[in-house]
N, C-alpha and C. Protein backbone atom coordinates (compact mmCIF):
# COMPACT_ATOMS: atom_id res chain seq x y z
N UNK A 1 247.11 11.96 -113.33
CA UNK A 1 246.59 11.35 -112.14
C UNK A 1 247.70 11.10 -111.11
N UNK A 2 248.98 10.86 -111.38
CA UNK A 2 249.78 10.34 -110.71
C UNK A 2 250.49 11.76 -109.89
N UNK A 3 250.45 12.69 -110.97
CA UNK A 3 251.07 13.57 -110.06
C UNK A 3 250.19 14.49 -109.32
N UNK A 4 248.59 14.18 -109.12
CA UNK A 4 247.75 14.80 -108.42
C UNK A 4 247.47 13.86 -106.92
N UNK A 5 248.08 12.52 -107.11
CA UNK A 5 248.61 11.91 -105.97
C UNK A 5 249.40 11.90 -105.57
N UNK A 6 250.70 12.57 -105.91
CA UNK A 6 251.93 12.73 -105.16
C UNK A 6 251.69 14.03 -104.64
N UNK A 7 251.04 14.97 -105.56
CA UNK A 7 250.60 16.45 -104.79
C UNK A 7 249.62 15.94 -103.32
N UNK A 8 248.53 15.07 -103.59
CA UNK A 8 247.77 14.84 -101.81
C UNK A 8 248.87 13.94 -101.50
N UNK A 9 249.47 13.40 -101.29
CA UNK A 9 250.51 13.21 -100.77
C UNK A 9 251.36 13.84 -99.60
N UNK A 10 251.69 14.96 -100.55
CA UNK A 10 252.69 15.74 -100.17
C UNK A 10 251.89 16.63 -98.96
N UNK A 11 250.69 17.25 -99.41
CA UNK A 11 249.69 17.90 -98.60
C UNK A 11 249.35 17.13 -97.50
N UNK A 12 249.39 15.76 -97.47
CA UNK A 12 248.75 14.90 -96.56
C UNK A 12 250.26 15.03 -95.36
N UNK A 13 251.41 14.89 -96.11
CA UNK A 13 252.66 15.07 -95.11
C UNK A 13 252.83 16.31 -94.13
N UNK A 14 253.03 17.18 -95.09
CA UNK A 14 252.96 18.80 -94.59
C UNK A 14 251.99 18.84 -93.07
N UNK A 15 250.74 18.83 -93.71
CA UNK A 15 249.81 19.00 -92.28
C UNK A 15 250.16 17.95 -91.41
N UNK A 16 250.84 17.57 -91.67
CA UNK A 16 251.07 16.31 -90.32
C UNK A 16 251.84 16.44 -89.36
N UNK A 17 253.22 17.21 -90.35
CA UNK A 17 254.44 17.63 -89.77
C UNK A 17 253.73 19.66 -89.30
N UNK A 18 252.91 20.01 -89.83
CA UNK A 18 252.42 21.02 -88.69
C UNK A 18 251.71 20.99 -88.01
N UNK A 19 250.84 19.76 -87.64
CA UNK A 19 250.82 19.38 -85.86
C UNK A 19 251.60 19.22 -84.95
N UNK A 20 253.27 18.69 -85.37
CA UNK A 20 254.09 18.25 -84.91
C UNK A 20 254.87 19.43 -83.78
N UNK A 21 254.89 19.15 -82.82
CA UNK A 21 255.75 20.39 -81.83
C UNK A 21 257.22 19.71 -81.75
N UNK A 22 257.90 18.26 -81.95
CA UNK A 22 258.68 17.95 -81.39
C UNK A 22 260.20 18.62 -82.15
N UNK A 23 261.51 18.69 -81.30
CA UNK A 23 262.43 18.97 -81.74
C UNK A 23 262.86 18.79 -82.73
N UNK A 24 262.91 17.24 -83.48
CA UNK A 24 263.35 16.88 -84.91
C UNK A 24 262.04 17.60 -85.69
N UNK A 25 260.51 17.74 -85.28
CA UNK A 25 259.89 18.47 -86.45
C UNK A 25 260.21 19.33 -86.44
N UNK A 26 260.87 20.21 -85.38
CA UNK A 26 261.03 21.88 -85.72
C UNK A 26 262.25 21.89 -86.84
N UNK A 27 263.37 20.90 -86.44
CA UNK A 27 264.79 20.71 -86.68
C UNK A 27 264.00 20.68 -88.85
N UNK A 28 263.39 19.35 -88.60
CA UNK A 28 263.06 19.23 -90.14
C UNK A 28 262.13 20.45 -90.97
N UNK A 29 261.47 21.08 -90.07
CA UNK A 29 260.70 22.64 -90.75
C UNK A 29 262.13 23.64 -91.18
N UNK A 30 262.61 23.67 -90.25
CA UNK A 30 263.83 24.62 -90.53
C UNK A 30 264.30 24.09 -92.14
N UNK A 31 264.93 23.09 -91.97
CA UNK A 31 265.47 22.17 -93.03
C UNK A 31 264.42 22.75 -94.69
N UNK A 32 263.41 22.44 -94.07
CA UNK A 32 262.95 22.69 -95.92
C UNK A 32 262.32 23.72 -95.95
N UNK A 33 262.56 25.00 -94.97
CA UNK A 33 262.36 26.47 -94.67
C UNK A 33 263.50 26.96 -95.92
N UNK A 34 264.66 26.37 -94.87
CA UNK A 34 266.00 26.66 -96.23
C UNK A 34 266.30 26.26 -97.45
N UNK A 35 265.35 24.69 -97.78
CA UNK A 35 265.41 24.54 -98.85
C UNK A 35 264.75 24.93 -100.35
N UNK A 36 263.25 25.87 -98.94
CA UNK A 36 262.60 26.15 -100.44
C UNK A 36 263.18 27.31 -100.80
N UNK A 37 263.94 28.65 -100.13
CA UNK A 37 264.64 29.66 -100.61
C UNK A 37 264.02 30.47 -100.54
N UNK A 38 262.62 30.49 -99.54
CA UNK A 38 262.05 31.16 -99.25
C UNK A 38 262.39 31.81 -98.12
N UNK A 39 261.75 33.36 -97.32
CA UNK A 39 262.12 34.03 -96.48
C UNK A 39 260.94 33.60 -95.26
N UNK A 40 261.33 33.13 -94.06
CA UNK A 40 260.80 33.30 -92.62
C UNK A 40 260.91 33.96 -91.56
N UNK A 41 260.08 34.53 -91.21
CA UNK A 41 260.77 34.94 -89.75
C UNK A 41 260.31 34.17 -88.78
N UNK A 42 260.98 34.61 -87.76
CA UNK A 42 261.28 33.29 -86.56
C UNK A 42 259.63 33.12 -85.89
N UNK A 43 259.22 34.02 -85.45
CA UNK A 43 258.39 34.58 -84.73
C UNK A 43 256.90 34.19 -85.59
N UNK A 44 257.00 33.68 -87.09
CA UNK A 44 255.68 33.75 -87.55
C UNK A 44 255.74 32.02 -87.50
N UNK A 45 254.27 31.49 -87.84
CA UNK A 45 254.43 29.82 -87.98
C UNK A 45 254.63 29.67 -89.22
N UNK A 46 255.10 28.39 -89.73
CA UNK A 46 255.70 28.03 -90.48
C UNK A 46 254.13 27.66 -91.67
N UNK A 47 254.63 28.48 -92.97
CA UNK A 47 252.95 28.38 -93.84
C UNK A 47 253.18 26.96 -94.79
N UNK A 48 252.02 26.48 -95.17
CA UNK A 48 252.18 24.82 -96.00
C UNK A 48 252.52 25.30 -97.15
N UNK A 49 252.91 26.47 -97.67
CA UNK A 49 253.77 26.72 -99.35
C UNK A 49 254.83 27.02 -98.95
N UNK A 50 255.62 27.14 -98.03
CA UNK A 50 256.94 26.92 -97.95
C UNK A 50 257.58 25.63 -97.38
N UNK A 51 256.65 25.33 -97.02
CA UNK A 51 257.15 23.87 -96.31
C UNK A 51 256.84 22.98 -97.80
N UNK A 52 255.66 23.51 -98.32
CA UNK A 52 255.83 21.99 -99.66
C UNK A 52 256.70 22.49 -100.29
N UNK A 53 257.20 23.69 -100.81
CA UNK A 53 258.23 23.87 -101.39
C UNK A 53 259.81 23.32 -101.31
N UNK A 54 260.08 23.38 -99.98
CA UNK A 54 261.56 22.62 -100.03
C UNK A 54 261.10 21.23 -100.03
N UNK A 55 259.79 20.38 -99.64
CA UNK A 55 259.60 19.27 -99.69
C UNK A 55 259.95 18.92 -100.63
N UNK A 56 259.19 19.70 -101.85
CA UNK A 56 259.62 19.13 -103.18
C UNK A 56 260.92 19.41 -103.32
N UNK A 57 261.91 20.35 -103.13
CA UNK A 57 263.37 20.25 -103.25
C UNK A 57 263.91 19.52 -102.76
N UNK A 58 263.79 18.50 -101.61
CA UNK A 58 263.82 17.82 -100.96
C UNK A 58 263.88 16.19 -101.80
N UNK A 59 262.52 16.00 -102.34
CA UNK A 59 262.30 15.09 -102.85
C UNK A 59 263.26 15.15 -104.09
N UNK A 60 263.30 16.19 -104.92
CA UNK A 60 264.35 16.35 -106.30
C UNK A 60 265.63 15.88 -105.95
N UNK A 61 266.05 16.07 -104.54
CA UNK A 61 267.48 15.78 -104.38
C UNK A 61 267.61 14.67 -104.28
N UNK A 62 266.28 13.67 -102.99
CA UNK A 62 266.77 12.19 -103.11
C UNK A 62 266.47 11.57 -104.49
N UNK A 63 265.45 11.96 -105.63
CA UNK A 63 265.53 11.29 -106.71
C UNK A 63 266.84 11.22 -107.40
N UNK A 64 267.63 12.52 -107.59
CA UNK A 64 268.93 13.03 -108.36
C UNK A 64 269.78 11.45 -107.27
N UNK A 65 269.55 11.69 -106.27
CA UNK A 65 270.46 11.28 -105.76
C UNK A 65 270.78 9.67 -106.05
N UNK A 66 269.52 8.98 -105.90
CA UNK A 66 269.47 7.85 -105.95
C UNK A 66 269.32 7.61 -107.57
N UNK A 67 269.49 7.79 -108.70
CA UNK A 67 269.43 7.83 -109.91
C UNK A 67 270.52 8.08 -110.59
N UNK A 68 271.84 8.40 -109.78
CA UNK A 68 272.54 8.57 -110.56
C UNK A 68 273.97 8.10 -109.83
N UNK A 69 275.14 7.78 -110.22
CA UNK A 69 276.22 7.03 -109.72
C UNK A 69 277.10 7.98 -109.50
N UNK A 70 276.89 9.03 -108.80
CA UNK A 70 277.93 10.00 -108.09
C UNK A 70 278.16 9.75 -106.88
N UNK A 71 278.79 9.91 -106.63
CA UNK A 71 279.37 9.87 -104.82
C UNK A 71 279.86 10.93 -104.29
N UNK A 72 279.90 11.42 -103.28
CA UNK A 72 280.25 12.79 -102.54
C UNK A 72 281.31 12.71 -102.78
N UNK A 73 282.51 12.41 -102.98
CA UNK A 73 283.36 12.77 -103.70
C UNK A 73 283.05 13.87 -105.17
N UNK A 74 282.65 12.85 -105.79
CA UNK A 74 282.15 13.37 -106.79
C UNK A 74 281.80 14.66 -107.10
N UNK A 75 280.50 14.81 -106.32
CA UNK A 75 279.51 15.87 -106.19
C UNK A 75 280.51 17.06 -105.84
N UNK A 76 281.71 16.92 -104.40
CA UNK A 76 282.56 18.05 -104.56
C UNK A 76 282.89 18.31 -104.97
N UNK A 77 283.35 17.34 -106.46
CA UNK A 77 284.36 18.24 -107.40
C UNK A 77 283.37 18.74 -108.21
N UNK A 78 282.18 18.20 -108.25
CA UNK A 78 281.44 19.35 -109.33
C UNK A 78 281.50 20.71 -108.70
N UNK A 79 281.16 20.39 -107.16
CA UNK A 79 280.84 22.22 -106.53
C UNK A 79 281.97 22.75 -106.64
N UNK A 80 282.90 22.60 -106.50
CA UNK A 80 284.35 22.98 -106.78
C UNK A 80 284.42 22.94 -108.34
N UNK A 81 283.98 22.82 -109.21
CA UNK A 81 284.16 23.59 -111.01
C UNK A 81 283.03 24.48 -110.76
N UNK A 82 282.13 24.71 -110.22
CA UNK A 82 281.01 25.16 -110.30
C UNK A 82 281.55 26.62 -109.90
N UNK A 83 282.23 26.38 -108.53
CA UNK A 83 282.76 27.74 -107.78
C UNK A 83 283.50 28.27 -108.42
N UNK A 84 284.75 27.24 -109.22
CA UNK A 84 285.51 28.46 -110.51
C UNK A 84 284.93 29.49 -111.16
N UNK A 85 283.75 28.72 -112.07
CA UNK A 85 282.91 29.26 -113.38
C UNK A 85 282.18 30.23 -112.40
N UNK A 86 281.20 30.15 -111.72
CA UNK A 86 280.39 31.02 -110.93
C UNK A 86 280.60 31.78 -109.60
N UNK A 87 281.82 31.97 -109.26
CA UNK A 87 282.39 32.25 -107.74
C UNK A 87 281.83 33.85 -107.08
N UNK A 88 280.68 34.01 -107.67
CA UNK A 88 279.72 35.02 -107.27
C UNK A 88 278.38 34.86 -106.14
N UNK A 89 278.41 33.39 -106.59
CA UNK A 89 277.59 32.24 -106.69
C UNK A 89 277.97 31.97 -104.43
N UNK A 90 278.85 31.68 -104.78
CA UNK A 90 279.86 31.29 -103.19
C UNK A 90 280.95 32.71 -102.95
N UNK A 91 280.25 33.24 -102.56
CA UNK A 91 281.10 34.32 -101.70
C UNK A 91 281.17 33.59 -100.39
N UNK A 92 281.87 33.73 -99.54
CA UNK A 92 282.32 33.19 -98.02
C UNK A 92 282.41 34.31 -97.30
């Protein structure tokens, strides 16, 4: 039950933010365009399975985030062991 209310939830957000024309909504579509890792092109509108998709990536990050006692410090030095072990991963 609970997670069929965080799903209308999430649905209830989405369509809200695609009524939205203003700069920070476009700014925030972009945002979880890139987060779901999905492909857009510029020119098409933005569809509600890619937008709930980074939502939910979105949401995973502030839970991780707030749940656990890392600090950006921190977190760089993980991405920095991460880039050793996987440096395929981060090409530049």
């Amino acid at each position: 039950m609970n997670r069929l209310l965080v799903a209308a939830m999430a649905l209830v957000t989405i369509w809200s933010l695609q009524k939205q024309t203003s700069e920070e909504a476009i700014a925030f579509k972009n945002l979880l365009v890139r987060l779901s890792g999905k492909t857009h092109k510029p020119d098409q509108p933005y569809t509600d399975g890619i937008l709930l998709s980074g939502l939910f990536v979105l949401l995973r990050i502030f839970d991780f985030l707030e749940s656990c006692d890392y600090d950006l410090n921190k977190i760089k030095l993980i991405r920095d062991q991460i880039k050793k072990l996987l440096p395929y991963f981060f090409r530049e």
